[in-house]
N, C-alpha and C. Protein backbone atom coordinates (compact mmCIF):
# COMPACT_ATOMS: atom_id res chain seq x y z
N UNK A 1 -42.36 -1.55 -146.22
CA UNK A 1 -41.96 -0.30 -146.83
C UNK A 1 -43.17 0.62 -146.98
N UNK A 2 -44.12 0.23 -147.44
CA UNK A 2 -45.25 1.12 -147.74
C UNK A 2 -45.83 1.74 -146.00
N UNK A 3 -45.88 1.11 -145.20
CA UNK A 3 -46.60 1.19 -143.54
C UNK A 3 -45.17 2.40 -143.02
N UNK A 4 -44.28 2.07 -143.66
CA UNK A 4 -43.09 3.22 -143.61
C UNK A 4 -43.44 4.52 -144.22
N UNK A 5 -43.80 3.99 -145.68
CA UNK A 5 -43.87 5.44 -146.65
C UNK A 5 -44.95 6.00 -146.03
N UNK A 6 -46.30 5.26 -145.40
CA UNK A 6 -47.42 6.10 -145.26
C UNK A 6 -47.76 6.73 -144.02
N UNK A 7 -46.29 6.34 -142.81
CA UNK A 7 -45.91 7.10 -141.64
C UNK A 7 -45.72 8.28 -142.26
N UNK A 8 -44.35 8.27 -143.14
CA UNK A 8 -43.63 9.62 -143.33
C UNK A 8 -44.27 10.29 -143.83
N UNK A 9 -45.58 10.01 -144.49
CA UNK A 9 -46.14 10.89 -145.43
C UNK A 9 -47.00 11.86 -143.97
N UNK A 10 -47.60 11.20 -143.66
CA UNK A 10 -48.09 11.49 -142.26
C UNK A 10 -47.71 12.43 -141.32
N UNK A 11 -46.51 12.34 -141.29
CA UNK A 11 -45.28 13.09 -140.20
C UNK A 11 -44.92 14.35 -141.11
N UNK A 12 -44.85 14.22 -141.96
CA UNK A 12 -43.58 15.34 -143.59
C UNK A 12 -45.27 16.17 -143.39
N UNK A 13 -45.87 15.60 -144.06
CA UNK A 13 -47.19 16.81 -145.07
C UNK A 13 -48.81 16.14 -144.54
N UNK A 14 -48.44 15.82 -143.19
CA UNK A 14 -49.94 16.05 -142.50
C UNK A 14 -50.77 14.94 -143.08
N UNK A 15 -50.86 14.22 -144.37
CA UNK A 15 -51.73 13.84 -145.14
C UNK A 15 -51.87 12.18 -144.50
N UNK A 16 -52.76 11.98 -144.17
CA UNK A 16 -53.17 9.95 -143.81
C UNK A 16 -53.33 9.29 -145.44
N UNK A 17 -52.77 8.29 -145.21
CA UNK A 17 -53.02 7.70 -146.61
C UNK A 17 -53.19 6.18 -146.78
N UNK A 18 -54.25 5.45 -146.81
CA UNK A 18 -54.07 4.54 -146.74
C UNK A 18 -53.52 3.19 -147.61
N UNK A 19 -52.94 2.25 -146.70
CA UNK A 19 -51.58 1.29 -147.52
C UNK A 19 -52.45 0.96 -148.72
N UNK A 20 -53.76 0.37 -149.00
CA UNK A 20 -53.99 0.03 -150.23
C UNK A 20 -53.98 1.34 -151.71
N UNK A 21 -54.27 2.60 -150.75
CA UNK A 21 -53.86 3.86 -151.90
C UNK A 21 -52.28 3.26 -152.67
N UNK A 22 -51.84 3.50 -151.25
CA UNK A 22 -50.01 3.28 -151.75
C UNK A 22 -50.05 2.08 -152.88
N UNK A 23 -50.40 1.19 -152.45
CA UNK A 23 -50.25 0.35 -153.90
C UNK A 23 -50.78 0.47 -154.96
N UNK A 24 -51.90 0.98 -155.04
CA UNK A 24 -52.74 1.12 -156.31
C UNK A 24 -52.23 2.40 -157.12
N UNK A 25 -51.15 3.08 -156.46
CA UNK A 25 -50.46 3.94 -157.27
C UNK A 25 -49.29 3.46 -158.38
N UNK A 26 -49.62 3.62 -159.50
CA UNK A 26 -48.42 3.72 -160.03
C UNK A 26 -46.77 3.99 -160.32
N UNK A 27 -46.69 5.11 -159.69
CA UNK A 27 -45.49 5.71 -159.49
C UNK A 27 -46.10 7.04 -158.45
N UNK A 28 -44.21 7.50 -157.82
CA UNK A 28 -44.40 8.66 -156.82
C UNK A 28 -45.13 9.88 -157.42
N UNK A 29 -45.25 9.85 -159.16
CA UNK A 29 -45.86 11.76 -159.58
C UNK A 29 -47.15 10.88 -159.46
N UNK A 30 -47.76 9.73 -159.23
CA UNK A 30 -49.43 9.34 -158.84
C UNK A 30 -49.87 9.67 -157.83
N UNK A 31 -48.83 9.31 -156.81
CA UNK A 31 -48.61 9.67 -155.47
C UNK A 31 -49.04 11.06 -155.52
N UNK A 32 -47.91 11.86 -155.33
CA UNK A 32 -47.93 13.21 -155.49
C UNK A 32 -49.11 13.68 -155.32
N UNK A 33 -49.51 13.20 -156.92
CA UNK A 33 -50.78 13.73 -156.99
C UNK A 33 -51.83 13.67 -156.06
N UNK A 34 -52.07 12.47 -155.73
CA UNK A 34 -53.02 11.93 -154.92
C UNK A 34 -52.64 12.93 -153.74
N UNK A 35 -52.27 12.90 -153.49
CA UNK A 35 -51.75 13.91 -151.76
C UNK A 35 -52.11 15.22 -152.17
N UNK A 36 -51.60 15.66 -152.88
CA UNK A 36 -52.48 17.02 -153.79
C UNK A 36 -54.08 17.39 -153.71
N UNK A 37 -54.73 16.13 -153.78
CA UNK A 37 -56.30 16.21 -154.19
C UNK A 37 -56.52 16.01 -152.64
N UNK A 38 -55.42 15.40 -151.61
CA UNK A 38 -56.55 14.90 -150.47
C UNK A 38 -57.52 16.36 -149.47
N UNK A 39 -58.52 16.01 -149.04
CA UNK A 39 -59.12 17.52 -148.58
C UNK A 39 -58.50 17.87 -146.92
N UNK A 40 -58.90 18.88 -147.12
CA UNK A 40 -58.38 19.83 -145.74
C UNK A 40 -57.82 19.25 -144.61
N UNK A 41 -58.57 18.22 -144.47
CA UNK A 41 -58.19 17.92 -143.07
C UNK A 41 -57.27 16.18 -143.68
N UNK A 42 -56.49 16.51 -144.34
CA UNK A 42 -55.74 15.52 -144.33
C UNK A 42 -55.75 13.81 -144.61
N UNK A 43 -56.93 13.68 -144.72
CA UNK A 43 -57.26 12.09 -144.93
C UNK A 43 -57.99 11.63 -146.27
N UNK A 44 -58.08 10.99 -146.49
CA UNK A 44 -58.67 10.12 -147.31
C UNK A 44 -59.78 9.88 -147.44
N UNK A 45 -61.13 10.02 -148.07
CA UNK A 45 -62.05 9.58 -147.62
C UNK A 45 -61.89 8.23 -148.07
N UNK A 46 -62.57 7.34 -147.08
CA UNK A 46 -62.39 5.87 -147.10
C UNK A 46 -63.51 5.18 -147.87
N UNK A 47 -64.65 6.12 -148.17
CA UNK A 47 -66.01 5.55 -148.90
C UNK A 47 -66.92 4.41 -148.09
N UNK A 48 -66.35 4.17 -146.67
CA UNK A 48 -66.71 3.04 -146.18
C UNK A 48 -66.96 4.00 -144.76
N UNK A 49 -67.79 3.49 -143.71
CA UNK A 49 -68.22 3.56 -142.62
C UNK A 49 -67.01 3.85 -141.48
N UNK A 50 -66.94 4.45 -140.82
CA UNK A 50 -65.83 3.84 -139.84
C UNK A 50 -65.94 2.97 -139.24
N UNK A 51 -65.44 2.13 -138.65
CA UNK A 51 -65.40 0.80 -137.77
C UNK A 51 -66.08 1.68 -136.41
N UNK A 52 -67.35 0.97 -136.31
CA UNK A 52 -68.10 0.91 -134.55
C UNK A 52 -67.84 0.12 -134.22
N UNK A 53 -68.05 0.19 -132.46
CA UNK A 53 -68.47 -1.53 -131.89
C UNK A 53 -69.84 -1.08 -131.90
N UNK A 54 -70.55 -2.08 -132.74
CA UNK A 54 -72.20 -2.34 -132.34
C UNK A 54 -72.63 -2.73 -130.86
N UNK A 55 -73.76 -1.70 -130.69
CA UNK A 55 -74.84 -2.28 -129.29
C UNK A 55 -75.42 -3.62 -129.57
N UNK A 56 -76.15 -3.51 -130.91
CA UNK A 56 -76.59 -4.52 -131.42
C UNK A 56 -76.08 -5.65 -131.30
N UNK A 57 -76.86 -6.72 -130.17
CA UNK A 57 -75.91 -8.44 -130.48
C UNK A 57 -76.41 -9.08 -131.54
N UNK A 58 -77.15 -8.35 -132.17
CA UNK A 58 -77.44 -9.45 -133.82
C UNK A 58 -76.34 -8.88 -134.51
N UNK A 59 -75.76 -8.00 -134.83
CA UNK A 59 -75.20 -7.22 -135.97
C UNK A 59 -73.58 -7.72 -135.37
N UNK A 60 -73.13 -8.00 -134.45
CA UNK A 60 -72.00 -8.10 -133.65
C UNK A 60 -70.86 -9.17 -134.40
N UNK A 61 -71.78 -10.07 -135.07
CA UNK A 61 -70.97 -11.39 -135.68
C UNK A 61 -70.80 -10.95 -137.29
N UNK A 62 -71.30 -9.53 -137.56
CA UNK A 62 -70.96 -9.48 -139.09
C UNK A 62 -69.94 -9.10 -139.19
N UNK A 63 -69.25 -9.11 -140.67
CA UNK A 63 -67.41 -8.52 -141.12
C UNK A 63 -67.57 -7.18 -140.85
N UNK A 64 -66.41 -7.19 -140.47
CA UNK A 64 -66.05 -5.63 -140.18
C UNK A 64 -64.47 -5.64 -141.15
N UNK A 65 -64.13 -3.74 -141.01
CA UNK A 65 -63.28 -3.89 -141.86
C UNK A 65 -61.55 -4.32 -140.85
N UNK A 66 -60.81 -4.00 -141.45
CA UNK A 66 -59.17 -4.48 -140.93
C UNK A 66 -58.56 -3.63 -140.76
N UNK A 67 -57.95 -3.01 -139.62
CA UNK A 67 -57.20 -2.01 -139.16
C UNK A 67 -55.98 -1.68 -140.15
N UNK A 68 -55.78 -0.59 -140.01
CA UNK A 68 -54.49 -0.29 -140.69
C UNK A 68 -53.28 -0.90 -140.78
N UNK A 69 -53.31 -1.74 -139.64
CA UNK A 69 -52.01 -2.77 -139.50
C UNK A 69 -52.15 -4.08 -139.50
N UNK A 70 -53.60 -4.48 -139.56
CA UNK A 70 -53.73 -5.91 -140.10
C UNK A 70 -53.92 -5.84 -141.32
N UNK A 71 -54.17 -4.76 -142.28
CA UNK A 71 -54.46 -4.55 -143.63
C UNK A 71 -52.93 -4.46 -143.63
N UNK A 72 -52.25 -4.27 -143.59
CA UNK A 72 -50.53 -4.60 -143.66
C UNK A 72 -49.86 -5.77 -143.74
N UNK A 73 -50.16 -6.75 -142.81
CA UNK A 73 -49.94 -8.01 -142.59
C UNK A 73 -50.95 -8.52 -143.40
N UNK A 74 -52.01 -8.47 -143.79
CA UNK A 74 -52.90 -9.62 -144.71
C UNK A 74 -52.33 -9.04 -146.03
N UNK A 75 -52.40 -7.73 -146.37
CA UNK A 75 -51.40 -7.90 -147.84
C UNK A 75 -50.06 -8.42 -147.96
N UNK A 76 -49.53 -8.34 -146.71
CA UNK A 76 -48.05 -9.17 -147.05
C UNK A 76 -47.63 -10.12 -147.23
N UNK A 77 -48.84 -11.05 -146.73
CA UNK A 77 -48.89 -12.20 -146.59
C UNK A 77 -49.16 -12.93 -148.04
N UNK A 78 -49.93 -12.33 -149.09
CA UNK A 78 -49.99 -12.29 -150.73
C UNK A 78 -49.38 -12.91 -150.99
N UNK A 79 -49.26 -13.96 -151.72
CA UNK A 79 -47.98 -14.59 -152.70
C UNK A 79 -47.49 -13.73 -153.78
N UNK A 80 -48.59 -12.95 -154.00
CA UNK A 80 -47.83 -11.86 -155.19
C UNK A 80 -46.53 -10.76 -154.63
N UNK A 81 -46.05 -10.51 -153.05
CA UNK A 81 -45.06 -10.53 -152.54
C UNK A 81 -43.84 -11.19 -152.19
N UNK A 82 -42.06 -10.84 -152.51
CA UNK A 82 -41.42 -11.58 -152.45
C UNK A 82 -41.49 -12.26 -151.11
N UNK A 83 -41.64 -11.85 -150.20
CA UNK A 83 -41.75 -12.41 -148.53
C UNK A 83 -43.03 -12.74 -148.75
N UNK A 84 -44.47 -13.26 -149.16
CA UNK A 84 -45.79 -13.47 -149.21
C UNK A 84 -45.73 -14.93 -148.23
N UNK A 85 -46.36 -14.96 -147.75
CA UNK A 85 -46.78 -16.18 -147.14
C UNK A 85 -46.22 -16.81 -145.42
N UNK A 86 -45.40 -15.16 -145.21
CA UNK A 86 -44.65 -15.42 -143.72
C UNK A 86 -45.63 -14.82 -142.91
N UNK A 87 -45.33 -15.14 -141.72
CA UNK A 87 -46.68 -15.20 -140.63
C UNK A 87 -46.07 -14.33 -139.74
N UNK A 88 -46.91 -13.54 -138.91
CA UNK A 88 -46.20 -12.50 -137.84
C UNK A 88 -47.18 -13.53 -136.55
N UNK A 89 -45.61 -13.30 -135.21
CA UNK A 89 -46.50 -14.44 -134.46
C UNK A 89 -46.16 -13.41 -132.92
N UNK A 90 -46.93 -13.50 -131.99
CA UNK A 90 -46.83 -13.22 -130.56
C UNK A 90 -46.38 -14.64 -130.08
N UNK A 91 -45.38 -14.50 -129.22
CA UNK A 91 -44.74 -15.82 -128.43
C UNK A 91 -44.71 -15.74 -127.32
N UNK A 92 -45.41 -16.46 -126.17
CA UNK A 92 -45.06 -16.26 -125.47
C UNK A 92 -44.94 -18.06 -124.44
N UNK A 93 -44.15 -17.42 -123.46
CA UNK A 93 -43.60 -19.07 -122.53
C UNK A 93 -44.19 -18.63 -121.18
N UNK A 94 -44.75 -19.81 -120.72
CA UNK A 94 -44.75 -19.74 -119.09
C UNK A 94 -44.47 -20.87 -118.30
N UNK A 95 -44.69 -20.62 -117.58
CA UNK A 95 -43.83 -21.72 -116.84
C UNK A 95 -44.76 -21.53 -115.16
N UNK A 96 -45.69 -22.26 -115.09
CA UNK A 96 -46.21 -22.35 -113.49
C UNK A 96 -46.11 -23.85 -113.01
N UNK A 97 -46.54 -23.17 -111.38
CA UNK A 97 -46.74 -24.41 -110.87
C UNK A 97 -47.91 -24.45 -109.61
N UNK A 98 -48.40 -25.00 -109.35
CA UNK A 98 -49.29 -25.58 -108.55
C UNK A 98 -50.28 -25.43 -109.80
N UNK A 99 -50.23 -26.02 -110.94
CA UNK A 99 -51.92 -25.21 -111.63
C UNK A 99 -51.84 -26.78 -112.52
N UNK A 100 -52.91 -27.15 -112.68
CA UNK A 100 -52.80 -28.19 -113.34
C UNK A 100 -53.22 -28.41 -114.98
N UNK A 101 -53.01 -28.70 -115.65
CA UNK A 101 -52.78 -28.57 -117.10
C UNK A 101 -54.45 -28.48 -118.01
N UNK A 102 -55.06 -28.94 -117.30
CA UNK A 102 -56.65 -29.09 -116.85
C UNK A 102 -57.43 -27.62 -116.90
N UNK A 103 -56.91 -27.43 -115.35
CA UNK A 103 -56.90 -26.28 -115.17
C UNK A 103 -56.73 -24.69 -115.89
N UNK A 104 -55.79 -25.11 -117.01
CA UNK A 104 -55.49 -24.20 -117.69
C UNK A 104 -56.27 -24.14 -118.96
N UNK A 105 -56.11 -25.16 -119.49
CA UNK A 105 -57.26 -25.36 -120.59
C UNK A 105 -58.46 -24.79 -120.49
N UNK A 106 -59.25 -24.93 -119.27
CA UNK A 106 -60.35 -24.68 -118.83
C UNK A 106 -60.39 -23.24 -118.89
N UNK A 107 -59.40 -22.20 -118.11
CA UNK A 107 -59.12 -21.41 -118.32
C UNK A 107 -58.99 -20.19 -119.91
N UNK A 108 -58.17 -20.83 -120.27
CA UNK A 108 -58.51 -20.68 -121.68
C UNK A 108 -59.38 -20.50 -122.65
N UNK A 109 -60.59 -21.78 -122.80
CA UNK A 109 -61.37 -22.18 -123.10
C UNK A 109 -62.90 -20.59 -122.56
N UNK A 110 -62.36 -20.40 -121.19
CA UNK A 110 -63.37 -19.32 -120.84
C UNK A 110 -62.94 -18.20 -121.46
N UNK A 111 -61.38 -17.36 -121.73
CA UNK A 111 -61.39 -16.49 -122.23
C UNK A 111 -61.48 -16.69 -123.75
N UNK A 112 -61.50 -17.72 -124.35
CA UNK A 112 -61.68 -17.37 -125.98
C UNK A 112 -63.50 -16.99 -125.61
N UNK A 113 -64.56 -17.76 -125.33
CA UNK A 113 -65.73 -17.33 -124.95
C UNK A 113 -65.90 -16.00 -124.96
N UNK A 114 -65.25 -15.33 -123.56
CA UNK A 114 -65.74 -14.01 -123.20
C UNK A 114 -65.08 -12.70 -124.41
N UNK A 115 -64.01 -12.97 -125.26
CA UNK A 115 -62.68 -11.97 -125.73
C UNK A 115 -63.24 -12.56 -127.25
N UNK A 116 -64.15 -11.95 -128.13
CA UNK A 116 -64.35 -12.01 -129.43
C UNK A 116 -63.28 -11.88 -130.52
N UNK A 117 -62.27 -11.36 -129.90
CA UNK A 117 -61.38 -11.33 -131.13
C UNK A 117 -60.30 -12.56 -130.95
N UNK A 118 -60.44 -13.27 -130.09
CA UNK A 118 -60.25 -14.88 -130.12
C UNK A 118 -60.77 -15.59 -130.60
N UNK A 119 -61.77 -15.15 -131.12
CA UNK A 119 -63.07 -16.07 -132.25
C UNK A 119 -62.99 -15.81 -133.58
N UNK A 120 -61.95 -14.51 -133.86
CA UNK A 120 -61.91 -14.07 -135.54
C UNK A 120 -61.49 -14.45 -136.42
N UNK A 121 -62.04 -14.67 -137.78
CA UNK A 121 -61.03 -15.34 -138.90
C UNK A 121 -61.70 -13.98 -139.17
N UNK A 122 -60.50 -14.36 -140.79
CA UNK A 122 -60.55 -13.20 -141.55
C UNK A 122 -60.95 -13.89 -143.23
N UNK A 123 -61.34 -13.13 -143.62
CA UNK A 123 -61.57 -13.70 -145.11
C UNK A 123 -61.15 -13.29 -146.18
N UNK A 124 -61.01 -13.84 -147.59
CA UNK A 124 -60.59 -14.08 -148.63
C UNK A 124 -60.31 -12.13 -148.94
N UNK A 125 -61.39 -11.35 -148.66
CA UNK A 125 -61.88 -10.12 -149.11
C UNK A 125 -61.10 -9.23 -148.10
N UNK A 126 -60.50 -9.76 -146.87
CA UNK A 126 -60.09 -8.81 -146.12
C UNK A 126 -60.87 -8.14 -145.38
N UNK A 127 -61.70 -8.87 -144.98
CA UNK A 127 -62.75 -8.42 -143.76
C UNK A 127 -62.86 -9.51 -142.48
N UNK A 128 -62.82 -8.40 -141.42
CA UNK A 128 -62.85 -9.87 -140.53
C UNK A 128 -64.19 -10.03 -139.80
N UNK A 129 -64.26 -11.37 -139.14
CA UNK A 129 -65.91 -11.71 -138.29
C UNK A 129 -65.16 -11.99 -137.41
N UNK A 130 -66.42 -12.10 -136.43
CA UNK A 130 -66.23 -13.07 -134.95
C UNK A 130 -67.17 -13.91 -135.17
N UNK A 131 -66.66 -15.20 -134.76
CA UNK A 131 -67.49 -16.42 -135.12
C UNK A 131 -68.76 -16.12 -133.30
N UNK A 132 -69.40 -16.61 -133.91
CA UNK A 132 -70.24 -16.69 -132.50
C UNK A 132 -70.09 -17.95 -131.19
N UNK A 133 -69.63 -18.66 -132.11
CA UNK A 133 -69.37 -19.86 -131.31
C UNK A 133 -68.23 -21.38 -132.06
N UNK A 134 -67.40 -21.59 -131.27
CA UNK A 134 -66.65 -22.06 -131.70
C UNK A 134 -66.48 -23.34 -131.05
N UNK A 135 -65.80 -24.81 -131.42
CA UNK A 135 -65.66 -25.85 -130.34
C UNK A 135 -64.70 -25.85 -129.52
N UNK A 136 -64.50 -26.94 -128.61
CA UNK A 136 -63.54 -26.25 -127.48
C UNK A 136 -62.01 -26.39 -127.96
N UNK A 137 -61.23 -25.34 -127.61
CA UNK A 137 -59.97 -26.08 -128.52
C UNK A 137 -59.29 -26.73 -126.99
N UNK A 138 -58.55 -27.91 -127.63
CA UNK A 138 -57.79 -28.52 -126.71
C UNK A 138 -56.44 -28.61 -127.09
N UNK A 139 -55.47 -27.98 -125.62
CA UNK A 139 -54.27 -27.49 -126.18
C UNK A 139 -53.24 -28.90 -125.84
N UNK A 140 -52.69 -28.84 -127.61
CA UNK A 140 -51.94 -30.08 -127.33
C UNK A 140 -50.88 -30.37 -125.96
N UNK A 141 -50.86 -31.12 -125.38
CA UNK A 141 -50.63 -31.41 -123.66
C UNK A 141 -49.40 -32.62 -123.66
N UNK A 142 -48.53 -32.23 -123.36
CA UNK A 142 -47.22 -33.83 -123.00
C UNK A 142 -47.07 -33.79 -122.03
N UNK A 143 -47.25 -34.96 -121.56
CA UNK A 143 -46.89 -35.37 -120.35
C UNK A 143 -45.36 -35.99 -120.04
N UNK A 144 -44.46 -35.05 -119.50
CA UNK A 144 -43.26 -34.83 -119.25
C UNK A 144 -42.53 -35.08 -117.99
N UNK A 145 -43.34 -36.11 -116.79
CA UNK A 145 -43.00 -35.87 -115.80
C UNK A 145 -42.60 -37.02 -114.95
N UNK A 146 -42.16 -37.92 -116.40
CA UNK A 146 -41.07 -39.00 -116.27
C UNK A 146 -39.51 -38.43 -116.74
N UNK A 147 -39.87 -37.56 -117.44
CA UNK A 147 -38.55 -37.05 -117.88
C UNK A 147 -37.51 -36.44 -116.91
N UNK A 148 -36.51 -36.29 -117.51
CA UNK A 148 -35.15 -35.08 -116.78
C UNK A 148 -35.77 -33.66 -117.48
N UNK A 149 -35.04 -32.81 -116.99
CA UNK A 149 -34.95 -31.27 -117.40
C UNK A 149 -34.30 -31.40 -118.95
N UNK A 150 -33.27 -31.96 -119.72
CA UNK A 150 -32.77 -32.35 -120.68
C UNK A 150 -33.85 -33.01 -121.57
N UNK A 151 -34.84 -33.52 -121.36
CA UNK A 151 -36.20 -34.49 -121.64
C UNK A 151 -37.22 -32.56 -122.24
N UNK A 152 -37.22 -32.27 -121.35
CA UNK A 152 -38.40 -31.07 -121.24
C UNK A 152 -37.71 -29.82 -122.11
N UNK A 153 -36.58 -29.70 -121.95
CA UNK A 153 -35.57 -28.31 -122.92
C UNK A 153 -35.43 -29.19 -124.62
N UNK A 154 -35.41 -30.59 -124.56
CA UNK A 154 -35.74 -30.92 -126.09
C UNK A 154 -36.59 -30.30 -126.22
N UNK A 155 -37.91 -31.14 -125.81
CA UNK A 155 -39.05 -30.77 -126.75
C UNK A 155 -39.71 -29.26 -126.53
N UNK A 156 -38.92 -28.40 -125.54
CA UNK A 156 -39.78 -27.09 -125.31
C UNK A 156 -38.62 -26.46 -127.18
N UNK A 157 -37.31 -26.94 -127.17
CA UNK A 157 -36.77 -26.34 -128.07
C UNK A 157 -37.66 -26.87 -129.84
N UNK A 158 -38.27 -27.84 -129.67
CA UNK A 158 -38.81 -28.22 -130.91
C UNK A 158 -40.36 -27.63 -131.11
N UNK A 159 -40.76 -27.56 -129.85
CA UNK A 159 -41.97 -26.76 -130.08
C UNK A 159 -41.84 -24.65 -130.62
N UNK A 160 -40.74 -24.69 -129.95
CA UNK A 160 -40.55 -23.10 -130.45
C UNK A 160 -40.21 -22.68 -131.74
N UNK A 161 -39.63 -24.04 -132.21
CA UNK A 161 -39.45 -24.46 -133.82
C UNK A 161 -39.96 -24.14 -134.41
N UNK A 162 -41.29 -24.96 -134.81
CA UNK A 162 -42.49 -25.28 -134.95
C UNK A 162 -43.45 -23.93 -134.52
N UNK A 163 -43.53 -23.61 -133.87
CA UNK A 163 -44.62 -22.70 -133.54
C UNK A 163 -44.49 -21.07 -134.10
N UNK A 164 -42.64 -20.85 -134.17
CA UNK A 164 -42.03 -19.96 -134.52
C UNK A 164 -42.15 -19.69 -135.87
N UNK A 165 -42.30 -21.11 -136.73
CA UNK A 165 -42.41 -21.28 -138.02
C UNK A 165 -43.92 -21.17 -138.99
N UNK A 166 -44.97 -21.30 -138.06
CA UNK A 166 -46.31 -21.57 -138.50
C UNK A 166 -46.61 -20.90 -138.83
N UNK A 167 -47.82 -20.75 -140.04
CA UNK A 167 -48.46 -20.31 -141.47
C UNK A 167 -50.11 -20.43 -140.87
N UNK A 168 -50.60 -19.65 -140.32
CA UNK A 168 -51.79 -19.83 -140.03
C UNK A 168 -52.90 -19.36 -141.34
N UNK A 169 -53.93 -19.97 -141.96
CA UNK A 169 -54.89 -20.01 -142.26
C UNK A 169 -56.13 -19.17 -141.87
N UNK A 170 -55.77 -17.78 -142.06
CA UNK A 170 -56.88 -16.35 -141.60
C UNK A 170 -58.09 -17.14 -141.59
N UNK A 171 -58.48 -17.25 -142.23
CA UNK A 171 -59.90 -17.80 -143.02
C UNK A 171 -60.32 -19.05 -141.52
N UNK A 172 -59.49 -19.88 -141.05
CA UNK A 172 -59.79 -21.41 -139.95
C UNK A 172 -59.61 -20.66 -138.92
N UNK A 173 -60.47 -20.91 -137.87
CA UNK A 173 -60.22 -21.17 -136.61
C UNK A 173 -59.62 -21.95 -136.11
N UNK A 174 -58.64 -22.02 -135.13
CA UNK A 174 -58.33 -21.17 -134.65
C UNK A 174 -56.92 -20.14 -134.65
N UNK A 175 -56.62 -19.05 -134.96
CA UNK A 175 -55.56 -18.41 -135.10
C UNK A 175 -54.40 -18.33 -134.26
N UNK A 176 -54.20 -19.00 -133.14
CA UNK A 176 -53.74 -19.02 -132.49
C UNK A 176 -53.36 -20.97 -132.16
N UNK A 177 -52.31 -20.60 -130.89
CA UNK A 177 -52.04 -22.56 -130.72
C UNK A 177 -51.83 -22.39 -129.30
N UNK A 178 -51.96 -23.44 -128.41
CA UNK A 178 -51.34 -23.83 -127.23
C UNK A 178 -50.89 -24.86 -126.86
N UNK A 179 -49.88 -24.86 -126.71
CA UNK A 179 -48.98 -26.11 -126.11
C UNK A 179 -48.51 -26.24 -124.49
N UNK A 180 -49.08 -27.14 -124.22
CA UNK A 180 -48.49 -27.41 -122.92
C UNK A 180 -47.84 -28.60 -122.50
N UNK A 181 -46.47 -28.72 -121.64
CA UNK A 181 -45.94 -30.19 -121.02
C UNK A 181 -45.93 -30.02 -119.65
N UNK A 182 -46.48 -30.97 -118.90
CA UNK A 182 -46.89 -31.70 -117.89
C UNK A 182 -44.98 -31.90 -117.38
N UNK A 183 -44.80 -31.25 -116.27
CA UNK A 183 -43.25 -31.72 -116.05
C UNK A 183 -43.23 -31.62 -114.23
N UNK A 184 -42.03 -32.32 -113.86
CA UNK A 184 -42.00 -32.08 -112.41
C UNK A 184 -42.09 -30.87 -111.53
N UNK A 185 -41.88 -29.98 -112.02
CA UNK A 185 -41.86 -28.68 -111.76
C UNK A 185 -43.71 -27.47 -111.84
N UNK A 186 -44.26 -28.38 -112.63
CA UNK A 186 -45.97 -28.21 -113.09
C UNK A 186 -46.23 -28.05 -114.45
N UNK A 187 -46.37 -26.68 -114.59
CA UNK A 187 -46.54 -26.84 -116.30
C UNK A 187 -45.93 -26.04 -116.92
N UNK A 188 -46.09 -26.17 -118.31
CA UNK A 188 -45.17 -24.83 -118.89
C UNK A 188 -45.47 -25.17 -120.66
């Protein structure tokens, strides 16, 4: 509701406002107000830096702040919210073949390396890092290729369960999961 209210406010009367304003208001004549005082050009001052990417590779692994829409999702996630503690997830399925399960891992394993925001937790304060270095993750792997197709649609249906359902831990690496089964067809 608030990532709603602080579109429309946006769209109606020009003004940017950011979601933690919206809460720390009391009521809409706080509001009001606040939109009243903001200056000319519509925004907020944030009192904080804007988000760079640093040249600097020393400075590269410090917290930075949280976009407007992960500052959405990490407050929602609050227990002090009736929904607090539900997880927003990207899903996705594949299904190849000639590639070997090995192969993919390995794969993997190189883009969390090269793609820093595969390395990020986030912390208690709502700031996130990139870890500099992380161990290798190894994606849990079944080997499926004694089975039938009926064998492989179980457990692909219990993993979507499960994965659909998960509560990740901002703060642990790693934020993400991979599952793979080994089946006659290759992998998936």
């Amino acid at each position: 509701i608030a990532v709603r209210m602080s579109e429309r406010i946006r769209a109606v009367f020009g003004r940017k406002v950011k979601l933690r304003s919206i809460f720390a208001m009391q009521d809409l004549a706080e509001l009001a107000a606040h939109l009243d005082d903001l200056g000319r050009e519509g925004q907020e001052a944030s009192g904080e830096a804007p988000v760079q990417l640093s040249v600097d590779p020393h400075a590269q692994f410090e917290p930075f702040p949280l976009t407007d829409v992960q500052q959405a999702y990490f407050i929602g996630r609050q227990p002090l919210f009736p929904l607090g503690g539900v997880s927003t997830h990207i899903f996705a399925e594949i299904d190849v073949t000639d590639l070997s399960a090995e192969a993919l891992g390995w794969a993997w394993n190189r883009l969390v390396q090269r793609h820093g925001m595969l390395r990020a937790v986030i912390d208690e304060e709502g700031y996130q890092r990139i870890l500099p270095q992380v161990p290798v993750f190894s994606a849990m792997t079944a080997d499926l290729t004694e089975g039938d197709e009926a064998a492989l649609e179980h457990w692909l249906e219990r993993q979507r369960r499960e994965m659909s359902h998960r509560v990740y831990d901002t703060a642990q690496w790693p934020l993400f999961d991979v599952r793979m089964a080994k089946h006659s067809g290759g992998v998936k």
